[in-house]
N, C-alpha and C. Protein backbone atom coordinates (compact mmCIF):
# COMPACT_ATOMS: atom_id res chain seq x y z
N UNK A 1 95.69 100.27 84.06
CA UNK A 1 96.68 101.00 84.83
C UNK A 1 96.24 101.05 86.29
N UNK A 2 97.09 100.76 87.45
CA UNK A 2 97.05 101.28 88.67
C UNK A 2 98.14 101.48 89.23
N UNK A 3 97.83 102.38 89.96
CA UNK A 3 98.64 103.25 91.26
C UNK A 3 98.51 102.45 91.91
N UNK A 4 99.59 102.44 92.82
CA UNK A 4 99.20 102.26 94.53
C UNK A 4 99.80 102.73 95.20
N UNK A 5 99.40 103.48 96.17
CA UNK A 5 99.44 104.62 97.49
C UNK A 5 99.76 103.98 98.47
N UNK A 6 101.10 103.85 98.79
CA UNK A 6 101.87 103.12 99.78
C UNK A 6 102.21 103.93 100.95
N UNK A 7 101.15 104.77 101.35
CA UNK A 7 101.32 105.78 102.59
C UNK A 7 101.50 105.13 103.56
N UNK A 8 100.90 103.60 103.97
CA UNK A 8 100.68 103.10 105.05
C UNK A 8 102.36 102.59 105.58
N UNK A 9 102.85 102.29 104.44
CA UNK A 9 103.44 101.48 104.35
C UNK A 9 105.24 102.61 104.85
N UNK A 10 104.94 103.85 104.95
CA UNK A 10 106.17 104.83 104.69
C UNK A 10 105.74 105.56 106.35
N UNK A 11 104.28 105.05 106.37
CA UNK A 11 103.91 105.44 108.04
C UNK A 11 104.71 104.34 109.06
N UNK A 12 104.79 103.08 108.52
CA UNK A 12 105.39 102.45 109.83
C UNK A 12 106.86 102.42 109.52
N UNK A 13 107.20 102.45 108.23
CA UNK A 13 108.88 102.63 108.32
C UNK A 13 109.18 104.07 109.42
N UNK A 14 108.60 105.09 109.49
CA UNK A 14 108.44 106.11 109.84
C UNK A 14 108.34 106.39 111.44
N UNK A 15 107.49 105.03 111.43
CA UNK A 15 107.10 104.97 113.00
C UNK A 15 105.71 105.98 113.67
N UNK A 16 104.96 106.52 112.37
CA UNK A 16 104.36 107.57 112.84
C UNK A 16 102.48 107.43 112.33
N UNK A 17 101.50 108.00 113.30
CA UNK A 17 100.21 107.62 112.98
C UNK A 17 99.70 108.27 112.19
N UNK A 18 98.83 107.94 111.78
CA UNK A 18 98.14 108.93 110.90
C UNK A 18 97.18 110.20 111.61
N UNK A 19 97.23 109.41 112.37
CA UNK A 19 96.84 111.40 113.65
C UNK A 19 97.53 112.20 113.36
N UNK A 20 99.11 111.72 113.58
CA UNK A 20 100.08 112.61 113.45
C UNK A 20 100.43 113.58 111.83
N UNK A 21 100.55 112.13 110.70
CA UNK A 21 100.55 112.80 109.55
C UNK A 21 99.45 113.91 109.47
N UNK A 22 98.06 113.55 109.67
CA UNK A 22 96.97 114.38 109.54
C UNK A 22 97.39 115.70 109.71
N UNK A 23 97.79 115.69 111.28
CA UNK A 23 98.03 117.29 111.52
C UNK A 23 99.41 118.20 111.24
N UNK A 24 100.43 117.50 110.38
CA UNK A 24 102.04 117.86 109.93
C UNK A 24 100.94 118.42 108.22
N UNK A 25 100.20 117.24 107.56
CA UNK A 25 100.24 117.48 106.55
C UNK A 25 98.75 118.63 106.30
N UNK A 26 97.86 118.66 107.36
CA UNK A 26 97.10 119.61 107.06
C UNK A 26 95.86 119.06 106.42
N UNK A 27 95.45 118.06 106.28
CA UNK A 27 94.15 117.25 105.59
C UNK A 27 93.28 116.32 106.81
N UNK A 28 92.09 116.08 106.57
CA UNK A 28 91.98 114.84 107.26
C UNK A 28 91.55 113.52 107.24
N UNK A 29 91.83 113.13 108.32
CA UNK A 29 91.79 111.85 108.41
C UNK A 29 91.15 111.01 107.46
N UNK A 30 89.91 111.26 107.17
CA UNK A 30 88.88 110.90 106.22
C UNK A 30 89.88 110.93 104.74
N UNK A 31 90.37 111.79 104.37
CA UNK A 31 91.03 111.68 103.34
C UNK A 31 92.10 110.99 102.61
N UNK A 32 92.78 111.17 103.67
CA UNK A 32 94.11 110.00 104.83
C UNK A 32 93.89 108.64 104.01
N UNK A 33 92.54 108.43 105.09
CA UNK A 33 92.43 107.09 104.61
C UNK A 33 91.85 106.96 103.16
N UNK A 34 91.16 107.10 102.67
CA UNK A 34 90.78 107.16 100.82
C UNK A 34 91.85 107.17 100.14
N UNK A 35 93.23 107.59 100.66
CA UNK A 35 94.13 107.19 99.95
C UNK A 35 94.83 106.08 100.04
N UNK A 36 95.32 105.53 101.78
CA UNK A 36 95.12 104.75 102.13
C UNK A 36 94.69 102.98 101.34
N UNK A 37 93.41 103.77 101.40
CA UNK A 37 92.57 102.26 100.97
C UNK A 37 92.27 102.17 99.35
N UNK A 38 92.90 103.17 99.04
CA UNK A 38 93.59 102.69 97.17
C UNK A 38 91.80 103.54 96.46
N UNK A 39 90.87 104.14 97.06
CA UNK A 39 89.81 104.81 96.67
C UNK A 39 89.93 106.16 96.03
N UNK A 40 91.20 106.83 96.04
CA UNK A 40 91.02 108.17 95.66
C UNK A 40 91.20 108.17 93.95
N UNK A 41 90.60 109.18 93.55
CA UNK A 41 90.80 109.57 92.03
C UNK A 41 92.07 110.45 91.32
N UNK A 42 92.32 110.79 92.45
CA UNK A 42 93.64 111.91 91.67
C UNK A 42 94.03 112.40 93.44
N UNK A 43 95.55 113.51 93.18
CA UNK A 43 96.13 113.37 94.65
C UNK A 43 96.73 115.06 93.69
N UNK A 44 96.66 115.96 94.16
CA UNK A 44 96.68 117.40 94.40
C UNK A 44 98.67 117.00 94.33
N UNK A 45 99.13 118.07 93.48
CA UNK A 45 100.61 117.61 94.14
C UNK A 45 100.71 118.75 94.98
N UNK A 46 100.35 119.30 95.69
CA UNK A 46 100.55 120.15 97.03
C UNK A 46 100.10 119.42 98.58
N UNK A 47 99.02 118.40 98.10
CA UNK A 47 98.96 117.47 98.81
C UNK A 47 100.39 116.45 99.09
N UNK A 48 100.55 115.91 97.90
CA UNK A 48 101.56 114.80 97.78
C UNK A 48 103.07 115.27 98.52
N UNK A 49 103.42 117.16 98.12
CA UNK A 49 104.18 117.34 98.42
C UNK A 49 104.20 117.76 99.76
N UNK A 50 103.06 117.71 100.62
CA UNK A 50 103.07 118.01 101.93
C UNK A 50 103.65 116.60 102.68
N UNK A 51 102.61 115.89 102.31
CA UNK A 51 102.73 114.39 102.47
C UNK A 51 104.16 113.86 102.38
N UNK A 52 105.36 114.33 101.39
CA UNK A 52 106.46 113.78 101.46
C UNK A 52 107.34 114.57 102.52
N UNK A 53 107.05 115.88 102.85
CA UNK A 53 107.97 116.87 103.21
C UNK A 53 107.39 116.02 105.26
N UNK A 54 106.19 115.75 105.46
CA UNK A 54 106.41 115.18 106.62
C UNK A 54 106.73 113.64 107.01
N UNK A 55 106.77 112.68 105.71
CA UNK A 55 107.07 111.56 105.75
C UNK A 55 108.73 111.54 105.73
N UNK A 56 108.91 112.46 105.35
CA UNK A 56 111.05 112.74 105.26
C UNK A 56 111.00 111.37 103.84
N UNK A 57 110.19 112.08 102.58
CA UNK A 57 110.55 110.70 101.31
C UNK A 57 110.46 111.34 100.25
N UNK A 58 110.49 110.56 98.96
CA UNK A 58 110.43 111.11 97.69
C UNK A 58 108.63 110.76 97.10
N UNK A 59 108.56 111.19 96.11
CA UNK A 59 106.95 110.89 95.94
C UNK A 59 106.83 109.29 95.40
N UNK A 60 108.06 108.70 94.85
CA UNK A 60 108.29 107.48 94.44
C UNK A 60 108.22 106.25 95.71
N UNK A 61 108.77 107.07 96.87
CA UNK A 61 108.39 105.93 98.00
C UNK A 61 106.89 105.72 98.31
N UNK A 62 105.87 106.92 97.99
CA UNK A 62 104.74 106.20 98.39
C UNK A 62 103.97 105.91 96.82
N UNK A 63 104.03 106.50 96.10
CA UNK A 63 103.37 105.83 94.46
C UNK A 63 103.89 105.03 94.00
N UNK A 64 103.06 103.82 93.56
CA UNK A 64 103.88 102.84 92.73
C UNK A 64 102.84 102.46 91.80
N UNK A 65 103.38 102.27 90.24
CA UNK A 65 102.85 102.23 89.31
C UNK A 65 102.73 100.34 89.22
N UNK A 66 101.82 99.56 89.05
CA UNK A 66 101.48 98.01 88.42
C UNK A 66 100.69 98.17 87.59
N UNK A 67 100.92 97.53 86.69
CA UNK A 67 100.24 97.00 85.39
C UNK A 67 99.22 96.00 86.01
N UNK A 68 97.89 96.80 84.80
CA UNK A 68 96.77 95.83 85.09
C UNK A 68 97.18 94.40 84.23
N UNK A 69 96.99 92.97 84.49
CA UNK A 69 96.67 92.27 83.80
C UNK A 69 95.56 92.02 82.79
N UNK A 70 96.03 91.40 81.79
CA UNK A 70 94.97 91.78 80.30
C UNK A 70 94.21 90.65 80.70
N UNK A 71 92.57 90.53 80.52
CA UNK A 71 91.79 89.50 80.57
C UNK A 71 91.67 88.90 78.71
N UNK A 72 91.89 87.36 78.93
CA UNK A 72 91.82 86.75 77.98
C UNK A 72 90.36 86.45 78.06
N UNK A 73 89.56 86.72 76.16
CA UNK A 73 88.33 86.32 76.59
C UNK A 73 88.61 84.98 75.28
């Protein structure tokens, strides 16, 4: 199973930096990016829902669910 955290991606439809999200959504930067860069373990939904309420989105525009591929041995 993976997620992927398409924040970056709802920042430039958006037009907006992550300076900016940082300080609308109340976290920082450091964190920002760990999500960002597909590293985080779990996402707070008070986080997520901060995160959508300043991105103007649904939580579906930035999570997206892909299937791992099965390794044939």
């Amino acid at each position: 199973m993976a997620i992927i955290i398409n924040i970056d991606v709802m920042l430039a439809k958006r037009k907006m930096s992550v300076t900016e999200l940082t300080e609308k959504v109340g976290i920082t930067i450091a964190n920002i990016s760990i999500l960002k860069n597909g590293k985080a373990k779990a996402i707070r939904l008070q986080t997520l829902d901060s995160i959508c309420k300043a991105l103007e989105c649904q939580p579906g525009d930035i999570l997206e669910y892909v299937e791992d591929e099965i390794e044939l041995k």
